[in-house]
ModelCIF file with pLDDT and N, C-alpha, C, O atoms, coordinates in Angstrom:
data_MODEL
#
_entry.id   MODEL 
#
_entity.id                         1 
_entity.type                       polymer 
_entity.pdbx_number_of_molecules   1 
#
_entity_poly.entity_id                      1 
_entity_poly.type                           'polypeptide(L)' 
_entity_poly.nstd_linkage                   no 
_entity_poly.nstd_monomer                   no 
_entity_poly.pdbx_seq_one_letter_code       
;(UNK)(UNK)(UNK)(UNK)(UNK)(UNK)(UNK)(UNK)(UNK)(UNK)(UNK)(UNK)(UNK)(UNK)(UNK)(UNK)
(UNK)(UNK)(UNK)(UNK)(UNK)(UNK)(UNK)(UNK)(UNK)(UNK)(UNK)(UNK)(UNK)(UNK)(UNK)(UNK)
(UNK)(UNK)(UNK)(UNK)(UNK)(UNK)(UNK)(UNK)(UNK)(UNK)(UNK)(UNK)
;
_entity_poly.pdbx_seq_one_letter_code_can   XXXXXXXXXXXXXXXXXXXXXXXXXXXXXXXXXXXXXXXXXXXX 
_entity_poly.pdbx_strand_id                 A 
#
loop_
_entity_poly_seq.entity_id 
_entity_poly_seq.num 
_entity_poly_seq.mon_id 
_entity_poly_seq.hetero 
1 1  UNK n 
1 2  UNK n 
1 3  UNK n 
1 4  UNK n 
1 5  UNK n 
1 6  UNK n 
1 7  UNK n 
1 8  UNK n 
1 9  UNK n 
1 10 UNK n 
1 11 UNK n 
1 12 UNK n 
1 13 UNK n 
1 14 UNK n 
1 15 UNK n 
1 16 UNK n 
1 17 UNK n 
1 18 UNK n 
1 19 UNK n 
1 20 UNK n 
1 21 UNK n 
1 22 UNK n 
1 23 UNK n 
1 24 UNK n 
1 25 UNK n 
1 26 UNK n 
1 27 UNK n 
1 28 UNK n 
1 29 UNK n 
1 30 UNK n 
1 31 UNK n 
1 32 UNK n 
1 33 UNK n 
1 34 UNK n 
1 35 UNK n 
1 36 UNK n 
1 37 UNK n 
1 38 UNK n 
1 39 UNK n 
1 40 UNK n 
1 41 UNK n 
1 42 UNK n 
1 43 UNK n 
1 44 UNK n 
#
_struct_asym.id          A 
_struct_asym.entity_id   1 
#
loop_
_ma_qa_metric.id 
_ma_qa_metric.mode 
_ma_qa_metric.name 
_ma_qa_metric.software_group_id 
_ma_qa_metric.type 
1 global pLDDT . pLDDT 
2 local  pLDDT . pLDDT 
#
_ma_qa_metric_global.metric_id      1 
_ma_qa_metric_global.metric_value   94.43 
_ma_qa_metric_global.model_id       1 
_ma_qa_metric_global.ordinal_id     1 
#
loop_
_ma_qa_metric_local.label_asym_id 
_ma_qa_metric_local.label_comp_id 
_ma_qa_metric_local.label_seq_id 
_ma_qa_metric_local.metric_id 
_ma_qa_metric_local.metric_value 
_ma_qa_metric_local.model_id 
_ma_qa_metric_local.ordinal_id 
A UNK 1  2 97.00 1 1  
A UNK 2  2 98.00 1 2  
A UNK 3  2 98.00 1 3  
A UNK 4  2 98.00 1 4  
A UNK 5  2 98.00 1 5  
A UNK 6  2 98.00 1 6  
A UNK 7  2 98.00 1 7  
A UNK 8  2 98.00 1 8  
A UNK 9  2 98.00 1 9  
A UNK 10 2 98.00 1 10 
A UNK 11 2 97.00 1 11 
A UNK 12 2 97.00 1 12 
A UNK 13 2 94.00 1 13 
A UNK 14 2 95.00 1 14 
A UNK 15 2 90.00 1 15 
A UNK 16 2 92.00 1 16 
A UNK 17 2 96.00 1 17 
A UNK 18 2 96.00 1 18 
A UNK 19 2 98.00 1 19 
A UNK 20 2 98.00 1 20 
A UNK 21 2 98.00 1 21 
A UNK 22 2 98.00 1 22 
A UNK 23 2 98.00 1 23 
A UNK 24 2 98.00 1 24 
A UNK 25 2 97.00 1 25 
A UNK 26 2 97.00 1 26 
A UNK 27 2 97.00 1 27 
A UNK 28 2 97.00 1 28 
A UNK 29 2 97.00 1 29 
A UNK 30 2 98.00 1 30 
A UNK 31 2 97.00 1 31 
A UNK 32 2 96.00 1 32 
A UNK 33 2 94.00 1 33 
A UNK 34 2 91.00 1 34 
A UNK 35 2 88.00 1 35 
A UNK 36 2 81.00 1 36 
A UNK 37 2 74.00 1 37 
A UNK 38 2 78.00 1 38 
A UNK 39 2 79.00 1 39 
A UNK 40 2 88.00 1 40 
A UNK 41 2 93.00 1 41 
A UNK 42 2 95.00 1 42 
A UNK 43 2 97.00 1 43 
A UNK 44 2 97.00 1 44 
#
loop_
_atom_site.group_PDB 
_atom_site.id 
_atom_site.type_symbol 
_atom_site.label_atom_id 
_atom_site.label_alt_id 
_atom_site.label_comp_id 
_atom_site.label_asym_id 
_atom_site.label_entity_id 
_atom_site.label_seq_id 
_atom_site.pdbx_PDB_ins_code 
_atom_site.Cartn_x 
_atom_site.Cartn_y 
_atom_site.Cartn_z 
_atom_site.occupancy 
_atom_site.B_iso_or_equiv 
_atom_site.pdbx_formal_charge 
_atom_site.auth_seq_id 
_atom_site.auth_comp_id 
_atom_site.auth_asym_id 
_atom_site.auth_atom_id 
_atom_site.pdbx_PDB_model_num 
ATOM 1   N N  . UNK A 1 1  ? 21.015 -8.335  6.098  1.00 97.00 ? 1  UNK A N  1 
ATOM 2   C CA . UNK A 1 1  ? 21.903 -7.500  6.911  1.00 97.00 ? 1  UNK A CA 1 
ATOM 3   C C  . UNK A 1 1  ? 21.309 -6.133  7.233  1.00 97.00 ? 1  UNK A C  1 
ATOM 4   O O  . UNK A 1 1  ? 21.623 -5.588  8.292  1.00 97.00 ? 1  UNK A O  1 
ATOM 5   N N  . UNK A 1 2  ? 20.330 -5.451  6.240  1.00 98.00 ? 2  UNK A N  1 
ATOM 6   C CA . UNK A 1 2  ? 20.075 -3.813  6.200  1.00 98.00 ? 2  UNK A CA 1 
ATOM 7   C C  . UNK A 1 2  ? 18.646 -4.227  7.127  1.00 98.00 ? 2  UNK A C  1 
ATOM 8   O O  . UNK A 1 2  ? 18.029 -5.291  7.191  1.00 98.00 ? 2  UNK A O  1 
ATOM 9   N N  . UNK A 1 3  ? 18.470 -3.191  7.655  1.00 98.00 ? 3  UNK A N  1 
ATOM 10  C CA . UNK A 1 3  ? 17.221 -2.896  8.941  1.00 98.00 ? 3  UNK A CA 1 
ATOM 11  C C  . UNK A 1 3  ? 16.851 -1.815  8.693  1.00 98.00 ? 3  UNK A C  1 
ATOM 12  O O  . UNK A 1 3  ? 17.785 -1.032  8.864  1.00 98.00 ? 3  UNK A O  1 
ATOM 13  N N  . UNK A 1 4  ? 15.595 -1.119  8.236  1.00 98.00 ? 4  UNK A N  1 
ATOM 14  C CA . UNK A 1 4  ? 15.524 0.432   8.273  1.00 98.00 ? 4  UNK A CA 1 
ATOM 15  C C  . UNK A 1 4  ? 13.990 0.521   8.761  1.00 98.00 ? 4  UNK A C  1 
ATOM 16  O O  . UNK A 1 4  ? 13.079 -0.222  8.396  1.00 98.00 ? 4  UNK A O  1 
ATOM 17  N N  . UNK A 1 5  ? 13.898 1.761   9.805  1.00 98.00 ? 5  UNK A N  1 
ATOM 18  C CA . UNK A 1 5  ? 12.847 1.548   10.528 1.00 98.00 ? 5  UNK A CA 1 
ATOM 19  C C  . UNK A 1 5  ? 12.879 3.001   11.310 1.00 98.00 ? 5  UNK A C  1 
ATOM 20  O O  . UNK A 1 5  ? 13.671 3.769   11.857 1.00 98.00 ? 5  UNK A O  1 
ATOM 21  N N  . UNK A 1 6  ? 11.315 2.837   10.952 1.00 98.00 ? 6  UNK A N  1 
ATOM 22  C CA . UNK A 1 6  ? 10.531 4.679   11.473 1.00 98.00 ? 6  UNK A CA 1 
ATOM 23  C C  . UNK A 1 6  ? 10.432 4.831   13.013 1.00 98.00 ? 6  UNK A C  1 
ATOM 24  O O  . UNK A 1 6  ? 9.771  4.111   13.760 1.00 98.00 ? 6  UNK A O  1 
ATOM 25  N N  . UNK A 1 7  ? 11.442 6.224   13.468 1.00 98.00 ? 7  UNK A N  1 
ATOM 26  C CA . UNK A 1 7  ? 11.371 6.336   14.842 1.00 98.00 ? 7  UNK A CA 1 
ATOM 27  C C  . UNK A 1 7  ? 10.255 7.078   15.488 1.00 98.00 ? 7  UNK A C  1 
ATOM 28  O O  . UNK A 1 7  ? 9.714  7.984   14.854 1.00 98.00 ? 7  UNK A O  1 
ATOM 29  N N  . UNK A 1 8  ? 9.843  6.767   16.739 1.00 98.00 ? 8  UNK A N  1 
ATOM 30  C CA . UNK A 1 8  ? 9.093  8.214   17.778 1.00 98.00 ? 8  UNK A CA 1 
ATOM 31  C C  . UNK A 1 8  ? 9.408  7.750   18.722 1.00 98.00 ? 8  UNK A C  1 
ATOM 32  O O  . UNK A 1 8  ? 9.655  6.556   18.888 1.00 98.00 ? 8  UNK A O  1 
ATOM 33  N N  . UNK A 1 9  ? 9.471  8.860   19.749 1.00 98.00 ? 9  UNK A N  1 
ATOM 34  C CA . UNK A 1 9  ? 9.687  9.164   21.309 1.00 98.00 ? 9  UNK A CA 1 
ATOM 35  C C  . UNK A 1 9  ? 9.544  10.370  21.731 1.00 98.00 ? 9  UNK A C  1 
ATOM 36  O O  . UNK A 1 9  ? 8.926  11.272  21.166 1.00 98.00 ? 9  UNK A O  1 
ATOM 37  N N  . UNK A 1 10 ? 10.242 10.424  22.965 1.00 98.00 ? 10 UNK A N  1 
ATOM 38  C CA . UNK A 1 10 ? 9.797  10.859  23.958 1.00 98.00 ? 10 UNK A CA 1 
ATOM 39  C C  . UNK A 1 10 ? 11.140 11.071  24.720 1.00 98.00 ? 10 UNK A C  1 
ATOM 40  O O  . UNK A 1 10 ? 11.944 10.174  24.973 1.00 98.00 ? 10 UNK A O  1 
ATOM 41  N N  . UNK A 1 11 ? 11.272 12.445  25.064 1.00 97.00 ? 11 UNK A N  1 
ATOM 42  C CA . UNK A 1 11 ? 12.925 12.537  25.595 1.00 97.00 ? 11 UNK A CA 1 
ATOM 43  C C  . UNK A 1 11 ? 12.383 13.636  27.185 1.00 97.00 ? 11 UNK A C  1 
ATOM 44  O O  . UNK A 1 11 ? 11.276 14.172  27.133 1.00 97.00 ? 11 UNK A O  1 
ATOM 45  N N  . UNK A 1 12 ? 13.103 13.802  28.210 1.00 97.00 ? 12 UNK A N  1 
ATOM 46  C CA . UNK A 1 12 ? 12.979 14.713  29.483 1.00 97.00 ? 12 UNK A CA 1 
ATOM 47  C C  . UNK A 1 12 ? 14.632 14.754  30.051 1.00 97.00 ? 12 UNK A C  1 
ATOM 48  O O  . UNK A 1 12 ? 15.433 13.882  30.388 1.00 97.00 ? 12 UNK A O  1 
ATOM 49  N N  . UNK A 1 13 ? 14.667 16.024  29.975 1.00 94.00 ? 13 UNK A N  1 
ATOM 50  C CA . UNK A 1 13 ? 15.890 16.750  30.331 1.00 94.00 ? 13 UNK A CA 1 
ATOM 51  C C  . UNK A 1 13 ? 16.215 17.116  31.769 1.00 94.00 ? 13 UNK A C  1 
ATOM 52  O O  . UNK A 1 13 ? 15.735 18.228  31.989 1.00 94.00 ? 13 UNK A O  1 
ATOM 53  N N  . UNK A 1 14 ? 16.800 16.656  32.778 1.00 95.00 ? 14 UNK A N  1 
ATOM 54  C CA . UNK A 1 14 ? 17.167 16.683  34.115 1.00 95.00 ? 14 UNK A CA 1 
ATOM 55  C C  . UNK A 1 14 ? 18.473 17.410  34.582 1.00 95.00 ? 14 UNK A C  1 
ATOM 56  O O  . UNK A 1 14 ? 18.941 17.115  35.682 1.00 95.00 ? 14 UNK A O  1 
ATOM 57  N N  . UNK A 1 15 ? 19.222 18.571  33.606 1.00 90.00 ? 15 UNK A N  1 
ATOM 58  C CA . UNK A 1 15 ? 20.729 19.302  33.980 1.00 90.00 ? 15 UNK A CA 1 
ATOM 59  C C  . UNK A 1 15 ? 20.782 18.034  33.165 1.00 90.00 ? 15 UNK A C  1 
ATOM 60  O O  . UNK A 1 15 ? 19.897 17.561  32.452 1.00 90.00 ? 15 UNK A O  1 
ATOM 61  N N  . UNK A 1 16 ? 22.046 17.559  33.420 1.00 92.00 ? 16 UNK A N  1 
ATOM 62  C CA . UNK A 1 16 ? 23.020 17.128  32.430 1.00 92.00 ? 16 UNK A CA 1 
ATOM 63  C C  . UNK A 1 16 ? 22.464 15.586  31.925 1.00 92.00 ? 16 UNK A C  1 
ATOM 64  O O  . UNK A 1 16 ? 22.918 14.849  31.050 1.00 92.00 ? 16 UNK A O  1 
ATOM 65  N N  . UNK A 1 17 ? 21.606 15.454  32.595 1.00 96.00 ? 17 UNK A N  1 
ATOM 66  C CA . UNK A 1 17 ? 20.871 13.708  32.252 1.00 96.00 ? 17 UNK A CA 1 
ATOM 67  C C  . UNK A 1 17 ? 19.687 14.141  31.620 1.00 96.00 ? 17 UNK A C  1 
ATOM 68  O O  . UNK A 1 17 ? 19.065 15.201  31.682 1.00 96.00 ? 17 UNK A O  1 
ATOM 69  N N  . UNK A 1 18 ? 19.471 12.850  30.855 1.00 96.00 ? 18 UNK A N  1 
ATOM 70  C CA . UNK A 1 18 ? 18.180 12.946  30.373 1.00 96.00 ? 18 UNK A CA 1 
ATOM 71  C C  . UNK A 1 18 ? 17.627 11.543  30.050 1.00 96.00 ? 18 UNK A C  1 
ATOM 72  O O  . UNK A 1 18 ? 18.425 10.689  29.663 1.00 96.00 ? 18 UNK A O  1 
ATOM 73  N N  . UNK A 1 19 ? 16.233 11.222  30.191 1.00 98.00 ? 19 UNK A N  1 
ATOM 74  C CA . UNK A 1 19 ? 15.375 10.194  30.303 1.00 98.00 ? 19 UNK A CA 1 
ATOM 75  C C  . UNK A 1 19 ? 14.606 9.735   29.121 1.00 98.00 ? 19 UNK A C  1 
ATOM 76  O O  . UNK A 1 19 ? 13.760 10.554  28.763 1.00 98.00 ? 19 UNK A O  1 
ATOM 77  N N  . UNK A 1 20 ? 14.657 8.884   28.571 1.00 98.00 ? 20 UNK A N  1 
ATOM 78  C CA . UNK A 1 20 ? 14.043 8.736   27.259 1.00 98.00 ? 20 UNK A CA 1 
ATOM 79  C C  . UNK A 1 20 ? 13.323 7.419   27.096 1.00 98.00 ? 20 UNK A C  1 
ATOM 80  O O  . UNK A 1 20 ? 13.764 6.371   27.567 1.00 98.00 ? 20 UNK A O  1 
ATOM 81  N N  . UNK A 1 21 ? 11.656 7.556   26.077 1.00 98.00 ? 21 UNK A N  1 
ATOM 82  C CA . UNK A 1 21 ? 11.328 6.164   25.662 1.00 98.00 ? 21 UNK A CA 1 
ATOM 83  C C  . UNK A 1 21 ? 11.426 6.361   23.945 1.00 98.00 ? 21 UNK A C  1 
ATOM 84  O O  . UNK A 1 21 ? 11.692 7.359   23.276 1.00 98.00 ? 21 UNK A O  1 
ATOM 85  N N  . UNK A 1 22 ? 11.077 4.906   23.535 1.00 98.00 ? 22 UNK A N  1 
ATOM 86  C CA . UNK A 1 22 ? 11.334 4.989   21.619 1.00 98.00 ? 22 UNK A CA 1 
ATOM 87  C C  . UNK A 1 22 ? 10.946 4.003   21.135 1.00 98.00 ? 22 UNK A C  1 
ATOM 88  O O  . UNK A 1 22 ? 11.513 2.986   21.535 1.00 98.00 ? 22 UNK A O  1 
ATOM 89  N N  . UNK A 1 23 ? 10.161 3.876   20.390 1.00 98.00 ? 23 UNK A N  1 
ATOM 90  C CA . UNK A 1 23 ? 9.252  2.954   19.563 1.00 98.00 ? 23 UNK A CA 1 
ATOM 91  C C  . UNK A 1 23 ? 10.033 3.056   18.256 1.00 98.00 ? 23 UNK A C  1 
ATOM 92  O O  . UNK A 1 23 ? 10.142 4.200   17.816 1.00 98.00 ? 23 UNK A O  1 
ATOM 93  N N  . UNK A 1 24 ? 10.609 2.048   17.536 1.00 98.00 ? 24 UNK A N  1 
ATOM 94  C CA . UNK A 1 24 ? 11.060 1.621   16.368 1.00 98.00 ? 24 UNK A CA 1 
ATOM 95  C C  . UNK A 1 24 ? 10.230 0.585   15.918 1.00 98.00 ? 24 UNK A C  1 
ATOM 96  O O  . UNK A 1 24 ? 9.866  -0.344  16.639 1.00 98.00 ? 24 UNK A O  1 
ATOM 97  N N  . UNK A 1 25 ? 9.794  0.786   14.248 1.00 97.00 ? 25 UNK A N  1 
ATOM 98  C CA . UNK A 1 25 ? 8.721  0.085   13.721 1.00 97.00 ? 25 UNK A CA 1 
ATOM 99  C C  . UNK A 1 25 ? 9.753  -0.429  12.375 1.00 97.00 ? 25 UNK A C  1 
ATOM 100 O O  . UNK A 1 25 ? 10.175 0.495   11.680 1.00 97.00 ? 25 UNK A O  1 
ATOM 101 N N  . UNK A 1 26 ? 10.110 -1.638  12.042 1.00 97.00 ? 26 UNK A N  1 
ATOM 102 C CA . UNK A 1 26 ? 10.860 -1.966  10.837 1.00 97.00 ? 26 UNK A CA 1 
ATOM 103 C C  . UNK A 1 26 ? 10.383 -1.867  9.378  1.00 97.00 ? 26 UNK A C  1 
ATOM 104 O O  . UNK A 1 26 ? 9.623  -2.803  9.130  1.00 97.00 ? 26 UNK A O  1 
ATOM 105 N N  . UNK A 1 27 ? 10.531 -1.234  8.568  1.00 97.00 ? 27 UNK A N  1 
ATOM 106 C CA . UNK A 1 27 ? 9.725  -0.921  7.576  1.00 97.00 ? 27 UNK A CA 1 
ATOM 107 C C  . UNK A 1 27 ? 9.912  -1.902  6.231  1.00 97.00 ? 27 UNK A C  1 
ATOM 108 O O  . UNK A 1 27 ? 9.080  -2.080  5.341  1.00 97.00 ? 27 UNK A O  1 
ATOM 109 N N  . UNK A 1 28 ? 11.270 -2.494  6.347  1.00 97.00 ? 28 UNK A N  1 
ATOM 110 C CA . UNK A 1 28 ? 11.471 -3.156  5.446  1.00 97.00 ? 28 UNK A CA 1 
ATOM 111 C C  . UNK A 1 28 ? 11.571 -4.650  5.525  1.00 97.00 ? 28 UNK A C  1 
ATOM 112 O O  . UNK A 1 28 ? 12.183 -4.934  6.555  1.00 97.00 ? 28 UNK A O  1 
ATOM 113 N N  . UNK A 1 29 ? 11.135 -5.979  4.695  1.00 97.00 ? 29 UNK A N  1 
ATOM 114 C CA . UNK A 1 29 ? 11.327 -6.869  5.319  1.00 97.00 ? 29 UNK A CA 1 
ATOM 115 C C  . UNK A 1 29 ? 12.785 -7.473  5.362  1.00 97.00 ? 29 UNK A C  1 
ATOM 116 O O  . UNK A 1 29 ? 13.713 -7.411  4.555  1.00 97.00 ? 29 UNK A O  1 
ATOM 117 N N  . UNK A 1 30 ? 12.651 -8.085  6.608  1.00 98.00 ? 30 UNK A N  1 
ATOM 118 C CA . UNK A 1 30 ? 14.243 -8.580  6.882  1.00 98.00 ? 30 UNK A CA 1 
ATOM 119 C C  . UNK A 1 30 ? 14.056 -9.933  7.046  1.00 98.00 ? 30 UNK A C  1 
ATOM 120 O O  . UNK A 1 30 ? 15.034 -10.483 7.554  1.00 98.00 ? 30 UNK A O  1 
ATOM 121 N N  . UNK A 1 31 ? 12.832 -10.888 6.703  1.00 97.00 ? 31 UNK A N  1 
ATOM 122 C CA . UNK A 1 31 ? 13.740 -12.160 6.289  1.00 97.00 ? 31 UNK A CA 1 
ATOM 123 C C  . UNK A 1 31 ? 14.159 -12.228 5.003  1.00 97.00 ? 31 UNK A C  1 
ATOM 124 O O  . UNK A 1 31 ? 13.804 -11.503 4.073  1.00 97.00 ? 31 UNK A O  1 
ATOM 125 N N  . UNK A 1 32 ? 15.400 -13.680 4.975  1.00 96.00 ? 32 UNK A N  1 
ATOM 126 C CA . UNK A 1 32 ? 15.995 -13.736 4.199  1.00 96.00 ? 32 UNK A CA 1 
ATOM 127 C C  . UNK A 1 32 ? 16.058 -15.010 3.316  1.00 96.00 ? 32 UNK A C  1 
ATOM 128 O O  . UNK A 1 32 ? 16.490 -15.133 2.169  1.00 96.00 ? 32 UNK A O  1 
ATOM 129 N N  . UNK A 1 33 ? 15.514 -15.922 4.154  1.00 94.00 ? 33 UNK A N  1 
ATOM 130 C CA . UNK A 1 33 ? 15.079 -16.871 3.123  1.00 94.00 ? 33 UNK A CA 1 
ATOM 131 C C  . UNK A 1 33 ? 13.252 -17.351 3.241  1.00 94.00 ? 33 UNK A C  1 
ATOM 132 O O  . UNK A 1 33 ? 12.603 -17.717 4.221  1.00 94.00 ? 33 UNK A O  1 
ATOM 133 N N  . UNK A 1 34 ? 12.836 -17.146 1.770  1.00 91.00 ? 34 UNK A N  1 
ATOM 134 C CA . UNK A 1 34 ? 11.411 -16.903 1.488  1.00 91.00 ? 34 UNK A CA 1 
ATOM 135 C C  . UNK A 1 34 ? 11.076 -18.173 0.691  1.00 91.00 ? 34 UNK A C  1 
ATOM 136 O O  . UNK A 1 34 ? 11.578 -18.357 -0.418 1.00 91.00 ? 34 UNK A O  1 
ATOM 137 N N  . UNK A 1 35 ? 10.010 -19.274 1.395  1.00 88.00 ? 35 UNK A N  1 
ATOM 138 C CA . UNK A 1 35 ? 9.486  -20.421 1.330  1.00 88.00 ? 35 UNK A CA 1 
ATOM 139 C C  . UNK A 1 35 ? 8.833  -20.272 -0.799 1.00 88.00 ? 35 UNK A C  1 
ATOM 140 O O  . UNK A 1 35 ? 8.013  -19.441 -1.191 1.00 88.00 ? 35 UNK A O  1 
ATOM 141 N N  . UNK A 1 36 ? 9.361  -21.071 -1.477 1.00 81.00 ? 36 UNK A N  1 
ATOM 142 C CA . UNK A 1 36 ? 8.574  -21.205 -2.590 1.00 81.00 ? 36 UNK A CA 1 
ATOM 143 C C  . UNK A 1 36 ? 7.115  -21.140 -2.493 1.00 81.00 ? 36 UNK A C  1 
ATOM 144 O O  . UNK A 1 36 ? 6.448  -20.530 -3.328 1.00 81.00 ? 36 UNK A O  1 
ATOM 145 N N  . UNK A 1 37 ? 6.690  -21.651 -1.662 1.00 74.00 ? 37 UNK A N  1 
ATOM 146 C CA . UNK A 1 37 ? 4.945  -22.405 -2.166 1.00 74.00 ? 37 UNK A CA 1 
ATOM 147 C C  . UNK A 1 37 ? 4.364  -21.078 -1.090 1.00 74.00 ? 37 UNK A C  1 
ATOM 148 O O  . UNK A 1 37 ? 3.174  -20.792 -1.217 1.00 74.00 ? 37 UNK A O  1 
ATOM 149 N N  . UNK A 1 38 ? 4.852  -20.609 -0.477 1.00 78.00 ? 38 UNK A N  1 
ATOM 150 C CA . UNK A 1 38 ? 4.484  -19.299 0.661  1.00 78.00 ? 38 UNK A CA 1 
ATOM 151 C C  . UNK A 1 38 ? 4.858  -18.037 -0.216 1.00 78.00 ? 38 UNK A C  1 
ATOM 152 O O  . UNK A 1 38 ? 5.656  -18.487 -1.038 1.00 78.00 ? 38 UNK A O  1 
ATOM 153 N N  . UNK A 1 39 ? 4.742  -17.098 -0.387 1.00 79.00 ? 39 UNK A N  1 
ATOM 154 C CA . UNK A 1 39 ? 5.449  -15.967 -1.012 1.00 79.00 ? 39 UNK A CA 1 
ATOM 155 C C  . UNK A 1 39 ? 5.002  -14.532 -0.509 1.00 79.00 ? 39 UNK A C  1 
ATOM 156 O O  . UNK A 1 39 ? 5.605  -13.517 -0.857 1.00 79.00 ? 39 UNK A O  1 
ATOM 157 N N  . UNK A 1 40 ? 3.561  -14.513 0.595  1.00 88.00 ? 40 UNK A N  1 
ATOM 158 C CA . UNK A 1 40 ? 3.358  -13.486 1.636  1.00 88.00 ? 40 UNK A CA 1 
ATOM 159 C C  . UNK A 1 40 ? 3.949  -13.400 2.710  1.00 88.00 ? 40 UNK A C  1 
ATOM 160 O O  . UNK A 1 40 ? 3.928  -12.334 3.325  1.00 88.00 ? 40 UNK A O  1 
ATOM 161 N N  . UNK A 1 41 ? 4.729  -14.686 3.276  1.00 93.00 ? 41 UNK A N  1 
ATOM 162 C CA . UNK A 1 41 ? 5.255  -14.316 4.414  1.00 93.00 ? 41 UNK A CA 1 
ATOM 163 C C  . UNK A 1 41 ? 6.696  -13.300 4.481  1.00 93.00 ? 41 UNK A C  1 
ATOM 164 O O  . UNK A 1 41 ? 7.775  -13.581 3.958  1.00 93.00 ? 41 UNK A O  1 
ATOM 165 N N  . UNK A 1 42 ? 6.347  -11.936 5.351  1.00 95.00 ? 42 UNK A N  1 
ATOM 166 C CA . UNK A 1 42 ? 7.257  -11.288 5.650  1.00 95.00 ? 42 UNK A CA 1 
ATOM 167 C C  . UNK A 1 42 ? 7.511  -11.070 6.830  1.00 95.00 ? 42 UNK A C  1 
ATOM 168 O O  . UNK A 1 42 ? 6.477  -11.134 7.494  1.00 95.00 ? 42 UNK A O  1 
ATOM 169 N N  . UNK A 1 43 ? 8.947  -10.695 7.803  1.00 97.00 ? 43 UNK A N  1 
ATOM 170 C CA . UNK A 1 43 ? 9.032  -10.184 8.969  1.00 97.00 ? 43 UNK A CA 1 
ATOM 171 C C  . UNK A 1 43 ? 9.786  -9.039  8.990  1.00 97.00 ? 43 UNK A C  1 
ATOM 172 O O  . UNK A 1 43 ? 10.732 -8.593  8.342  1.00 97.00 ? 43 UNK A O  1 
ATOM 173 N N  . UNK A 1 44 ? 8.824  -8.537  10.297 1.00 97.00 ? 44 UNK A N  1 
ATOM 174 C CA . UNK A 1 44 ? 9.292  -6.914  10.269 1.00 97.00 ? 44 UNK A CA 1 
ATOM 175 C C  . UNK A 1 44 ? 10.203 -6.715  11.732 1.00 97.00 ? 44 UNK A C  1 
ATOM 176 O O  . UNK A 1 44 ? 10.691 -5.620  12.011 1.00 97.00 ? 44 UNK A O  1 
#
């Protein structure tokens, strides 16, 4: 269920709008069921 993950971007201010990009990188693994005979596989 938990996701936690390191932000960066990039924001530009136009008066009351503003324009943005953002790279999120997941830091923790989030699968949830992990193969016996496998025990490196993680996804981020």
């Amino acid at each position: 269920k938990n996701d936690i993950g390191a932000v960066a971007g990039v924001q530009v201010q136009v008066a009351q709008v503003h324009f943005f990009g953002r790279y999120v990188y997941g830091i923790n693994d989030v699968l949830n069921v992990h193969p016996a005979e496998r025990t490196d596989i993680n996804w981020h």
